[in-house]
Protein backbone atom coordinates (compact mmCIF):
# COMPACT_ATOMS: atom_id res chain seq x y z
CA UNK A 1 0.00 0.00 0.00
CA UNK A 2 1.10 3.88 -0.50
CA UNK A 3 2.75 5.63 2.57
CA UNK A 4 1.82 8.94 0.48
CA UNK A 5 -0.25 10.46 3.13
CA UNK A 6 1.22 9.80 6.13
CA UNK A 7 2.13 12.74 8.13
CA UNK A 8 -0.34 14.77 6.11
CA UNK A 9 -2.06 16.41 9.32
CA UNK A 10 1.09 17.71 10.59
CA UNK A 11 2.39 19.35 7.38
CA UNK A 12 -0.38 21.78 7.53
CA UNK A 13 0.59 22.98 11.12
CA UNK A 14 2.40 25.78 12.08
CA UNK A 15 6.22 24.34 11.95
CA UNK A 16 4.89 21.26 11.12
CA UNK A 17 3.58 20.66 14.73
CA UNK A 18 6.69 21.03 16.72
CA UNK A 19 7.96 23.69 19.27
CA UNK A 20 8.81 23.98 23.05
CA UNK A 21 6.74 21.59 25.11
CA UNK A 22 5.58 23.73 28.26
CA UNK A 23 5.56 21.02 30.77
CA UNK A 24 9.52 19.81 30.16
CA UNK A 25 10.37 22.83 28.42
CA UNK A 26 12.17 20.70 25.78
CA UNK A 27 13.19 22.15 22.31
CA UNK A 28 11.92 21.63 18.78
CA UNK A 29 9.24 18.38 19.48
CA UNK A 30 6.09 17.57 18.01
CA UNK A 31 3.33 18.78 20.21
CA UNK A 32 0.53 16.97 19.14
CA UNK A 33 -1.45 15.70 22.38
CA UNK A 34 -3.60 18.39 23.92
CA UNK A 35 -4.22 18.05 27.79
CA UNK A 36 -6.32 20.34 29.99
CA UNK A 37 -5.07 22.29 32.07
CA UNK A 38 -6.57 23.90 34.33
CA UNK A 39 -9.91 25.73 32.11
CA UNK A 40 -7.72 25.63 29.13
CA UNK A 41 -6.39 23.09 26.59
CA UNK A 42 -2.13 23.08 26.16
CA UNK A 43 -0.78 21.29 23.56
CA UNK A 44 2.18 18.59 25.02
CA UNK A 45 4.86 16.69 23.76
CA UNK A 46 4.36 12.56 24.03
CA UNK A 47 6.35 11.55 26.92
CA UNK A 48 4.75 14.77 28.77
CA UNK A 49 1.72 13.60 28.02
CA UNK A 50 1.84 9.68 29.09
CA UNK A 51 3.91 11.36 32.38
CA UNK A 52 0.15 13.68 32.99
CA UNK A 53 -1.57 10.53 32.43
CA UNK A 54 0.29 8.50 35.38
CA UNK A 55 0.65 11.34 38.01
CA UNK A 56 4.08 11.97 37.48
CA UNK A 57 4.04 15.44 36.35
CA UNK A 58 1.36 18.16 36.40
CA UNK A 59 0.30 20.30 33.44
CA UNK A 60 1.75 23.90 33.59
């Protein structure tokens, strides 16, 4: 089967998805899962994210 469209969500991002995760404050990641925080949504890297899910860290 064609691979030809994988990764097609992220191209259309801004910087195709990736930046500064605010929870580890690590460089140039893809931040693609969003967890709430607080009232608002934040946008986290993966191992941030599966960290928030098992009580080891805390959203900022």
């Amino acid at each position: 089967m064609s691979k030809a469209h994988r990764g097609k969500g992220i191209r259309e991002l801004a910087s195709r998805g990736r930046g500064d995760c605010p929870v580890c404050k690590r460089g140039n990641v893809k931040l693609l899962y969003e967890v709430e925080s607080g009232d608002r949504k934040i946008k986290v890297c993966k191992i941030c994210k599966a960290a928030i899910k098992h009580g080891k860290k805390s959203p900022a």
